[in-house]
PDB file of N, CA and C in Angstrom:
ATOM      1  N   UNK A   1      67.198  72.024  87.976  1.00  0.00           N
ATOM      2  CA  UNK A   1      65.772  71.955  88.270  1.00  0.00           C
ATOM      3  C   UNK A   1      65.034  72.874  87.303  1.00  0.00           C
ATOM      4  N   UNK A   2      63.831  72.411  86.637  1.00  0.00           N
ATOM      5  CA  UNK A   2      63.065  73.107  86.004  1.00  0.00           C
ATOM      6  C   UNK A   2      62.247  74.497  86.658  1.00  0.00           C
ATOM      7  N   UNK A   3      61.926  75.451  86.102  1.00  0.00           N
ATOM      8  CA  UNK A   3      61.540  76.516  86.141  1.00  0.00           C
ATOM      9  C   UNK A   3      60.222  76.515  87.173  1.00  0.00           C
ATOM     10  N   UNK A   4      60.238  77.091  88.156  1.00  0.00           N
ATOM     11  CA  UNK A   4      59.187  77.565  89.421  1.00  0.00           C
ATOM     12  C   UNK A   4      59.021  78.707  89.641  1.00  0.00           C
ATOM     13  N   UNK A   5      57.851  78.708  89.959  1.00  0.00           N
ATOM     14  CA  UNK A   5      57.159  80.417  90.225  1.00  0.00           C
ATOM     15  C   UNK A   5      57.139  80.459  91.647  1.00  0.00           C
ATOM     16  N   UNK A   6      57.388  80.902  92.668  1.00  0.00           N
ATOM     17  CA  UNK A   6      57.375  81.170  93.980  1.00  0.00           C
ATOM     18  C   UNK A   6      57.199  82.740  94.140  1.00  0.00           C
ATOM     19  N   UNK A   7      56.111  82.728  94.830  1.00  0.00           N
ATOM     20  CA  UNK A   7      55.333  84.043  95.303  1.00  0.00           C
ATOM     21  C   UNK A   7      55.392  84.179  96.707  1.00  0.00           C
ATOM     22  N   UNK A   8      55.881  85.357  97.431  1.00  0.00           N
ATOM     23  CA  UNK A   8      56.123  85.289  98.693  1.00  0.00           C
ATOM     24  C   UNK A   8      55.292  86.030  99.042  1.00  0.00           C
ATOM     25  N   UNK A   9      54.308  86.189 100.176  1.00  0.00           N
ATOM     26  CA  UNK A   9      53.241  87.082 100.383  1.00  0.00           C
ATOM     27  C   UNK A   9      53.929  88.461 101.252  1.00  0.00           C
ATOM     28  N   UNK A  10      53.036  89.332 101.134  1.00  0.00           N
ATOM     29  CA  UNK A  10      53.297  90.926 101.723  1.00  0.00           C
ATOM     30  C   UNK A  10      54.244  90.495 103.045  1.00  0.00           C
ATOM     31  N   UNK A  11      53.636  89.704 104.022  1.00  0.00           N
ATOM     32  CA  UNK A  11      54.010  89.747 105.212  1.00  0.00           C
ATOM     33  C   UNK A  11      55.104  89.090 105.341  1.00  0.00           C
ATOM     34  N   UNK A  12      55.445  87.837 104.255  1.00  0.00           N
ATOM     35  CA  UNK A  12      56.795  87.600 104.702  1.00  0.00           C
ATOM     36  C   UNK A  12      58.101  87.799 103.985  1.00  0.00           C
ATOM     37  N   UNK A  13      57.537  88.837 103.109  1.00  0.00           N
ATOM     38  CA  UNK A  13      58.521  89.900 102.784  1.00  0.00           C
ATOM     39  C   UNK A  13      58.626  91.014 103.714  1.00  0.00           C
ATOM     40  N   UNK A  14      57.769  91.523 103.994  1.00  0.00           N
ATOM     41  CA  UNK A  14      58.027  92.386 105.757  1.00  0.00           C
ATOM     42  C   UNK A  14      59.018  91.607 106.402  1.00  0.00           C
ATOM     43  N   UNK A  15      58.728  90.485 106.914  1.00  0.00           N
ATOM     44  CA  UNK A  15      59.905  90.165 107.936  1.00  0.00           C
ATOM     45  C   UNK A  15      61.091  89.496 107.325  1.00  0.00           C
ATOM     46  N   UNK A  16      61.196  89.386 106.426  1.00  0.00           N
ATOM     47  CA  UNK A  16      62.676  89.674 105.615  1.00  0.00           C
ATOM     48  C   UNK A  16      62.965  90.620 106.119  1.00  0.00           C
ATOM     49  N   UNK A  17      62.689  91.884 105.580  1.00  0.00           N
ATOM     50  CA  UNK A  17      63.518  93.425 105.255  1.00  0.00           C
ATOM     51  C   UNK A  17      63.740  93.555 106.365  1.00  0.00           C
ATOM     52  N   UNK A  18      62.794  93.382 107.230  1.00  0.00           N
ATOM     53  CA  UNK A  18      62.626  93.839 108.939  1.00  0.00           C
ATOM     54  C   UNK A  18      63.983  92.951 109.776  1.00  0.00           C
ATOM     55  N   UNK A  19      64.326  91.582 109.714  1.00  0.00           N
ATOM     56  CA  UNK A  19      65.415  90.910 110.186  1.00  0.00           C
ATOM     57  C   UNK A  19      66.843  90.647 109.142  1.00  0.00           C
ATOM     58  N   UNK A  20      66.671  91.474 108.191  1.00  0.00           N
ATOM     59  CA  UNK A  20      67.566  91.468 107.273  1.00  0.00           C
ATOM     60  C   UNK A  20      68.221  90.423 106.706  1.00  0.00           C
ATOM     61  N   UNK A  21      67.319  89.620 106.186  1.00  0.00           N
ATOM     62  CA  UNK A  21      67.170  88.293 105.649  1.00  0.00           C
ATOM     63  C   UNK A  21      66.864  87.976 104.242  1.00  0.00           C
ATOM     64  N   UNK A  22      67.960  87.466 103.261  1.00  0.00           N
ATOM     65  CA  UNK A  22      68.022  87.157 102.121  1.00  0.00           C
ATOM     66  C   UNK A  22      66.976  86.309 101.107  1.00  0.00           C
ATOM     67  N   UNK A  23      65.869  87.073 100.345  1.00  0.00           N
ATOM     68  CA  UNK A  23      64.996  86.550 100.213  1.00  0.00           C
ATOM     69  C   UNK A  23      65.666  85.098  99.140  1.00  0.00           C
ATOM     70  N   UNK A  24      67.377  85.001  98.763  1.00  0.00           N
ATOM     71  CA  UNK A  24      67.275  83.661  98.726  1.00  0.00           C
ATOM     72  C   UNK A  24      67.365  82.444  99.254  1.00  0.00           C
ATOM     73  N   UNK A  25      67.877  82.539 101.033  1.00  0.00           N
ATOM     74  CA  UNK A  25      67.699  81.658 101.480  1.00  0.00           C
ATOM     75  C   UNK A  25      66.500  80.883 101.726  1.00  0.00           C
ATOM     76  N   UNK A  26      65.083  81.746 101.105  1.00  0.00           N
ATOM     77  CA  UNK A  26      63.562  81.172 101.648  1.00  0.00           C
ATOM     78  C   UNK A  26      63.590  80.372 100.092  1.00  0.00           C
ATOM     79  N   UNK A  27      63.999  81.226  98.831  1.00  0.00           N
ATOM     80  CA  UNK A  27      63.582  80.395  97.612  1.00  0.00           C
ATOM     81  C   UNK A  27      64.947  79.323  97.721  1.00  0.00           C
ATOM     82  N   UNK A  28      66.159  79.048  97.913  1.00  0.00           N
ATOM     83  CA  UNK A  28      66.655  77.827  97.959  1.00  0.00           C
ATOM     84  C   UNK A  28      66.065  76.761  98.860  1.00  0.00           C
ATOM     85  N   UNK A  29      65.854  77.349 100.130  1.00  0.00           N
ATOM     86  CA  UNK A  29      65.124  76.363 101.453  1.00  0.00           C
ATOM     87  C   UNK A  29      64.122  75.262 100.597  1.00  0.00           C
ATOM     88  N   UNK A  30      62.692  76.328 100.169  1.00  0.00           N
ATOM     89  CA  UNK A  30      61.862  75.801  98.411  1.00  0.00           C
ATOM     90  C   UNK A  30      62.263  74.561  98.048  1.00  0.00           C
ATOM     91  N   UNK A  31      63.427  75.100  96.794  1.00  0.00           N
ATOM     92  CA  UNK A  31      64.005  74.578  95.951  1.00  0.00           C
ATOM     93  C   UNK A  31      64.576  73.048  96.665  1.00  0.00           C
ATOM     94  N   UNK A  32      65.289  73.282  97.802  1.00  0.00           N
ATOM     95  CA  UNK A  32      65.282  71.398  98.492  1.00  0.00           C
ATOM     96  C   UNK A  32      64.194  71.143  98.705  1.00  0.00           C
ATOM     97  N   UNK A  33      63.092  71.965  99.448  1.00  0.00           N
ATOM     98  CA  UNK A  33      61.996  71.002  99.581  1.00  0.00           C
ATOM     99  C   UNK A  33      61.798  70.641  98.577  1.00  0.00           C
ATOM    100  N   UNK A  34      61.342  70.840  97.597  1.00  0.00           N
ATOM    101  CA  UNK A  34      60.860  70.463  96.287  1.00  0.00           C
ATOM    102  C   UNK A  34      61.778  69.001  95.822  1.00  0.00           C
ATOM    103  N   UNK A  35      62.961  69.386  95.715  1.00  0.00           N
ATOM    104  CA  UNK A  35      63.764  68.124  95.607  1.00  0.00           C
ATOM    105  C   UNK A  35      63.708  66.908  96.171  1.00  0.00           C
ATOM    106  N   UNK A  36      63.244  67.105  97.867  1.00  0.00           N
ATOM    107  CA  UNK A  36      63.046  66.099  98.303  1.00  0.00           C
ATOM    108  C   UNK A  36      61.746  65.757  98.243  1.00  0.00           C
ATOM    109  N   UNK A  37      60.733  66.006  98.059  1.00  0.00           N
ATOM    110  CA  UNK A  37      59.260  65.580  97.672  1.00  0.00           C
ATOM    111  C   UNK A  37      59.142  64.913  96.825  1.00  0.00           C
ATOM    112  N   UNK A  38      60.185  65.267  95.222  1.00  0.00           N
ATOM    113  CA  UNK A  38      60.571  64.611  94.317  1.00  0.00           C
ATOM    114  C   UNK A  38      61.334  63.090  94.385  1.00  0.00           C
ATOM    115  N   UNK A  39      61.725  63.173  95.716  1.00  0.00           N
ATOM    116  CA  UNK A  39      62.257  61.861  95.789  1.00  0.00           C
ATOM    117  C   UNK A  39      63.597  61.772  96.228  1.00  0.00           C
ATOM    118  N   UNK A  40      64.573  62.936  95.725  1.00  0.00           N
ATOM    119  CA  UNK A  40      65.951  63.073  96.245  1.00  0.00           C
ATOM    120  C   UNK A  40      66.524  62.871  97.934  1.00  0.00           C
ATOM    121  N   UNK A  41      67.527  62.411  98.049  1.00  0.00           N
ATOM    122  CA  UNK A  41      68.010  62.615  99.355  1.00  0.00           C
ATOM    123  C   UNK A  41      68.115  63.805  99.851  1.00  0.00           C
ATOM    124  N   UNK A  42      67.601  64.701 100.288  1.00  0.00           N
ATOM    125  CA  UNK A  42      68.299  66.066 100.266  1.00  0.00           C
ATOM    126  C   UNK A  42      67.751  66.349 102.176  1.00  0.00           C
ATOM    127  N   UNK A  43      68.952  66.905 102.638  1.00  0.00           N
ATOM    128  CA  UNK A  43      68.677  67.282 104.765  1.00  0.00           C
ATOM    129  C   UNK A  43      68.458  68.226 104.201  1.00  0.00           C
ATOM    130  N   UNK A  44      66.784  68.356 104.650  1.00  0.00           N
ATOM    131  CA  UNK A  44      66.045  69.522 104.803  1.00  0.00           C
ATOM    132  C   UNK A  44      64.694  69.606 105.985  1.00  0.00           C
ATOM    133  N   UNK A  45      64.596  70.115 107.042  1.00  0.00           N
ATOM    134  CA  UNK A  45      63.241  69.794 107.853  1.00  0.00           C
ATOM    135  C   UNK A  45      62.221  70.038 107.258  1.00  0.00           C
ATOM    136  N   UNK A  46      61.438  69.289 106.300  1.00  0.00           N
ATOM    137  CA  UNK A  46      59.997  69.996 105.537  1.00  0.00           C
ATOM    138  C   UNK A  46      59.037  68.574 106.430  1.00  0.00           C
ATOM    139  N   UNK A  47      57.867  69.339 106.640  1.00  0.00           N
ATOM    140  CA  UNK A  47      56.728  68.401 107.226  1.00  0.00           C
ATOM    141  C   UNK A  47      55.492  69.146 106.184  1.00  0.00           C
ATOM    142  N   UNK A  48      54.833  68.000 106.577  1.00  0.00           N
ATOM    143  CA  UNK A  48      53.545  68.708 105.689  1.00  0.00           C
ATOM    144  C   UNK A  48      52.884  68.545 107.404  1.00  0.00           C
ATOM    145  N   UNK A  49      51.956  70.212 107.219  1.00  0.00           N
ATOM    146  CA  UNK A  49      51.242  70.669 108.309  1.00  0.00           C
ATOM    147  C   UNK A  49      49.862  69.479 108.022  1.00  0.00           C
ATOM    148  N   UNK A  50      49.311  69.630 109.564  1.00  0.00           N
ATOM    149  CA  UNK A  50      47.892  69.172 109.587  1.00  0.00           C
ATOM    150  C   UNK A  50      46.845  70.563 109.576  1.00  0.00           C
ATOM    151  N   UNK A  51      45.777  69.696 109.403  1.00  0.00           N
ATOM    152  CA  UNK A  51      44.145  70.945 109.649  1.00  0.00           C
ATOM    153  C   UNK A  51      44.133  71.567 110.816  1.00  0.00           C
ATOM    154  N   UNK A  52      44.196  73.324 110.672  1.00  0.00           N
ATOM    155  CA  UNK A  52      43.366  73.331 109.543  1.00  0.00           C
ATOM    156  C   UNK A  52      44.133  74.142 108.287  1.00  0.00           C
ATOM    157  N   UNK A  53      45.549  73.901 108.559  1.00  0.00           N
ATOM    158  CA  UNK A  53      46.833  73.949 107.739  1.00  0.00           C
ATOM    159  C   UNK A  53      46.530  72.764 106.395  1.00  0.00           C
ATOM    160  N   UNK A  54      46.076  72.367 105.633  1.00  0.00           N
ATOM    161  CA  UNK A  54      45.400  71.546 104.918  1.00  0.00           C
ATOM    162  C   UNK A  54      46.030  71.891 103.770  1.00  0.00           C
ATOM    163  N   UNK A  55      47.123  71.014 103.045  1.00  0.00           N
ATOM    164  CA  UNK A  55      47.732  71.541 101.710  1.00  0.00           C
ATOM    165  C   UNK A  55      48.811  72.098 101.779  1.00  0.00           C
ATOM    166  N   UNK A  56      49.435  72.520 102.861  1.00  0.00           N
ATOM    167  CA  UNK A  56      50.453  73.300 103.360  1.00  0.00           C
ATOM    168  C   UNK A  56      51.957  72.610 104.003  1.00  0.00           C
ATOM    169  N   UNK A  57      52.852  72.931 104.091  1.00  0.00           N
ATOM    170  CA  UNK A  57      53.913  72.437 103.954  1.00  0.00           C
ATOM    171  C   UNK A  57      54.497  73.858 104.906  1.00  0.00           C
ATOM    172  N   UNK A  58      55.713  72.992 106.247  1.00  0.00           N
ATOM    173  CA  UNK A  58      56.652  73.605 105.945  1.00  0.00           C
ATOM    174  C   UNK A  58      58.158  73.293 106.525  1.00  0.00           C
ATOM    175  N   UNK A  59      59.057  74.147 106.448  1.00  0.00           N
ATOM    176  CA  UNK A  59      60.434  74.359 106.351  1.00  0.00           C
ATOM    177  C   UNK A  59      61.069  74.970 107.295  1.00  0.00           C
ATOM    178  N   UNK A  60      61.976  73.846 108.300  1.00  0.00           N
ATOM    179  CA  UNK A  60      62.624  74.802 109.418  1.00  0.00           C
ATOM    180  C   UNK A  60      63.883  75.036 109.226  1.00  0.00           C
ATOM    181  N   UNK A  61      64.370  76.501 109.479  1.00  0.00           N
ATOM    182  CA  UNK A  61      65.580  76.828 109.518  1.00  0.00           C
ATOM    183  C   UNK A  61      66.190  77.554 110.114  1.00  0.00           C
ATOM    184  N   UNK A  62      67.047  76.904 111.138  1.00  0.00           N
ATOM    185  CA  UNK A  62      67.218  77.093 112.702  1.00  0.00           C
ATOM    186  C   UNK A  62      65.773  77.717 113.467  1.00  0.00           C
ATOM    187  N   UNK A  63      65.417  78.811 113.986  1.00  0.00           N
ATOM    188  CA  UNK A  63      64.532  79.589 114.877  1.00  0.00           C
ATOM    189  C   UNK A  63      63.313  79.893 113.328  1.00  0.00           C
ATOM    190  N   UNK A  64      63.883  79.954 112.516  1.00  0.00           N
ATOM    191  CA  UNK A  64      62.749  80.254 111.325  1.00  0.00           C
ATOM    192  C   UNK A  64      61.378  79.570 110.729  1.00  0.00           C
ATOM    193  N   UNK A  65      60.604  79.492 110.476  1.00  0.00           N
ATOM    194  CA  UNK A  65      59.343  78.551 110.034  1.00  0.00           C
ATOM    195  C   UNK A  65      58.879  79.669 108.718  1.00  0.00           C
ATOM    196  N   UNK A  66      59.423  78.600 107.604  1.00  0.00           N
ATOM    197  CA  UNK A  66      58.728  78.648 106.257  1.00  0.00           C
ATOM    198  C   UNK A  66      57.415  77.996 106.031  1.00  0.00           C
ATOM    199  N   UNK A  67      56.150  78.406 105.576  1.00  0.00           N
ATOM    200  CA  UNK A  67      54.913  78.212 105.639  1.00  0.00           C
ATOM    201  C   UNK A  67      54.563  78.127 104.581  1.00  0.00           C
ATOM    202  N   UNK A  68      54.282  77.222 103.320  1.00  0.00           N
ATOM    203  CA  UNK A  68      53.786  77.455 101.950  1.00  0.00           C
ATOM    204  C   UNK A  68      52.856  76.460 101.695  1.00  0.00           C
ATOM    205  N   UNK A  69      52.851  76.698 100.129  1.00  0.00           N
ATOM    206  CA  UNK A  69      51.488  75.876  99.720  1.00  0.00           C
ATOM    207  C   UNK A  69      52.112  75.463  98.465  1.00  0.00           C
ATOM    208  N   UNK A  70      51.833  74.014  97.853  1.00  0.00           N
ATOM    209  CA  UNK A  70      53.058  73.865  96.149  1.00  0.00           C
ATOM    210  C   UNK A  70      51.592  73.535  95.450  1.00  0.00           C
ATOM    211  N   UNK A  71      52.076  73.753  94.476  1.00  0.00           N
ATOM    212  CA  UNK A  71      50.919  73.596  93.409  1.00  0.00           C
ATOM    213  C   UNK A  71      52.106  72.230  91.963  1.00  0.00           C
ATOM    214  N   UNK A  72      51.775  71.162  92.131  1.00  0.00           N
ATOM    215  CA  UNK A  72      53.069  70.359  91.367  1.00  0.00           C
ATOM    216  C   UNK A  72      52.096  70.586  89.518  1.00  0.00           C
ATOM    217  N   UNK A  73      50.992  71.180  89.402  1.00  0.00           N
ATOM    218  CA  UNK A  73      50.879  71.215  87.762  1.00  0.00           C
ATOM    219  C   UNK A  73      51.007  72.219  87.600  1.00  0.00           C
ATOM    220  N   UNK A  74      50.666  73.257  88.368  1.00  0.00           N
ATOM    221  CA  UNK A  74      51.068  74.443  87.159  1.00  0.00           C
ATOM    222  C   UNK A  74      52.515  74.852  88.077  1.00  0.00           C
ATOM    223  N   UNK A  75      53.405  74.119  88.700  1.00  0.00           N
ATOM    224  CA  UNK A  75      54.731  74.597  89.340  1.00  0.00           C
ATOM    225  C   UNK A  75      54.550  76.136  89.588  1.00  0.00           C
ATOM    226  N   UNK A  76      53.982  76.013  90.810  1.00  0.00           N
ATOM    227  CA  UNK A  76      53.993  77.308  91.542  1.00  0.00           C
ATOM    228  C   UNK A  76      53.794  77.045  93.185  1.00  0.00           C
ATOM    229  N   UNK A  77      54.890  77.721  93.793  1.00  0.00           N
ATOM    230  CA  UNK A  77      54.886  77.650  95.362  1.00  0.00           C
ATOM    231  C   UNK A  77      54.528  79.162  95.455  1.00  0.00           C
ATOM    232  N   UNK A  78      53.534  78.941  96.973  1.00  0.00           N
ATOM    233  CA  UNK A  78      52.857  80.340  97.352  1.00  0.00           C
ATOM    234  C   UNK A  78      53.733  80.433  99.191  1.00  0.00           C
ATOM    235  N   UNK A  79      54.276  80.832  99.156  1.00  0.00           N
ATOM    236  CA  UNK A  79      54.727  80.548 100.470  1.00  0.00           C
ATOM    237  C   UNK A  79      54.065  82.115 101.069  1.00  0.00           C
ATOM    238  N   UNK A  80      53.241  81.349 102.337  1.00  0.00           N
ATOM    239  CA  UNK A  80      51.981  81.993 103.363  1.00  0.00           C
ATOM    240  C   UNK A  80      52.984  82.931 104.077  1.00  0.00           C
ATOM    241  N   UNK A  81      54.057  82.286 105.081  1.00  0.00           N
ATOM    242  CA  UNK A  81      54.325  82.731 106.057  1.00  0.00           C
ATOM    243  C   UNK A  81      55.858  82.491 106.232  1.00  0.00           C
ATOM    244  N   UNK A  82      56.848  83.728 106.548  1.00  0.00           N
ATOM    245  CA  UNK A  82      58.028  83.403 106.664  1.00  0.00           C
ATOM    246  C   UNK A  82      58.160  84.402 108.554  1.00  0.00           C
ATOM    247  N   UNK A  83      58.520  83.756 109.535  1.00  0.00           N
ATOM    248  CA  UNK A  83      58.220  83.873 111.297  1.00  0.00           C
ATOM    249  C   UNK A  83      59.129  83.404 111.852  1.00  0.00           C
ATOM    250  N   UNK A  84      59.292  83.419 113.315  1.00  0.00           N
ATOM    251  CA  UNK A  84      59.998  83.128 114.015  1.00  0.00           C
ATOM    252  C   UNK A  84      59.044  81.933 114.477  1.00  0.00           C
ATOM    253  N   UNK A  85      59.554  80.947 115.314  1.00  0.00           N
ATOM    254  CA  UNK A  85      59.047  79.826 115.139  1.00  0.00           C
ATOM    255  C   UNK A  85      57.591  79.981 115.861  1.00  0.00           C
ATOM    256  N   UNK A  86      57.575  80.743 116.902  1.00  0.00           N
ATOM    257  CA  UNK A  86      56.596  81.179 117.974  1.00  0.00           C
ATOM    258  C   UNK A  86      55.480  81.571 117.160  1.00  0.00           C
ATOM    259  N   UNK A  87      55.567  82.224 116.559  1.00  0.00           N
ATOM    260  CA  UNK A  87      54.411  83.137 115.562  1.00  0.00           C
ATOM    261  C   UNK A  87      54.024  82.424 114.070  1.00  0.00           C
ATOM    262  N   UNK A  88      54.336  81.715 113.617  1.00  0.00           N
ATOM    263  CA  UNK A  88      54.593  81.470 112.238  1.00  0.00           C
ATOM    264  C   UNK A  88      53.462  80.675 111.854  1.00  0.00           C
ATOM    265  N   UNK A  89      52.534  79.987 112.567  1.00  0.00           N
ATOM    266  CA  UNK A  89      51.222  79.250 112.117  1.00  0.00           C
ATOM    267  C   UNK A  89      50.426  80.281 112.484  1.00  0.00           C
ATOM    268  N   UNK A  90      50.263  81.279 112.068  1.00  0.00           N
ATOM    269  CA  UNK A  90      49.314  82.349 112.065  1.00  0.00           C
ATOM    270  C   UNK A  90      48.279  82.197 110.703  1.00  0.00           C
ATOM    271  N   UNK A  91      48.283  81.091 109.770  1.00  0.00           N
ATOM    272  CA  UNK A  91      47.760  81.671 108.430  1.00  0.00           C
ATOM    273  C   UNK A  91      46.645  82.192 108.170  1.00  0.00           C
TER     274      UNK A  91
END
């Protein structure tokens, strides 16, 4: 796969460090979504959110909710929110 910028915001790098969680399982999680948007077969739970989540995308893994935003021209994912499933549409 070609080269992506993924920016994880303050807070869900907090709850990384805080549940001691590998910030590459959030950029591989990404990396399938991306694949499968592209078209690939790939088992991954990605939904694109509704309003007023608008543009946003995300990624379940087990109890976890990945929250981002893709940008497909200038290849850059901003991922909002990394939560437990309860909390995680906070944006």
């Amino acid at each position: 796969m070609n080269q992506w910028d993924i920016s994880l915001s303050k807070s869900s790098l907090k709850f990384l460090r805080k549940n001691h969680i590998s910030e590459t399982i959030v950029t591989e999680a990404i990396a399938d979504g991306i694949k499968k948007m592209s078209g690939e077969e790939i088992n991954i739970d990605l939904k694109k959110l509704h309003p007023p989540y608008k543009n946003y995308f995300r990624i379940r893994i087990g109890r976890i909710r990945i929250s981002f935003n893709i940008n497909f021209d200038l290849r850059f994912v901003d991922v909002a929110e990394v939560d437990w499933r309860g909390s995680a549409y906070r944006l």
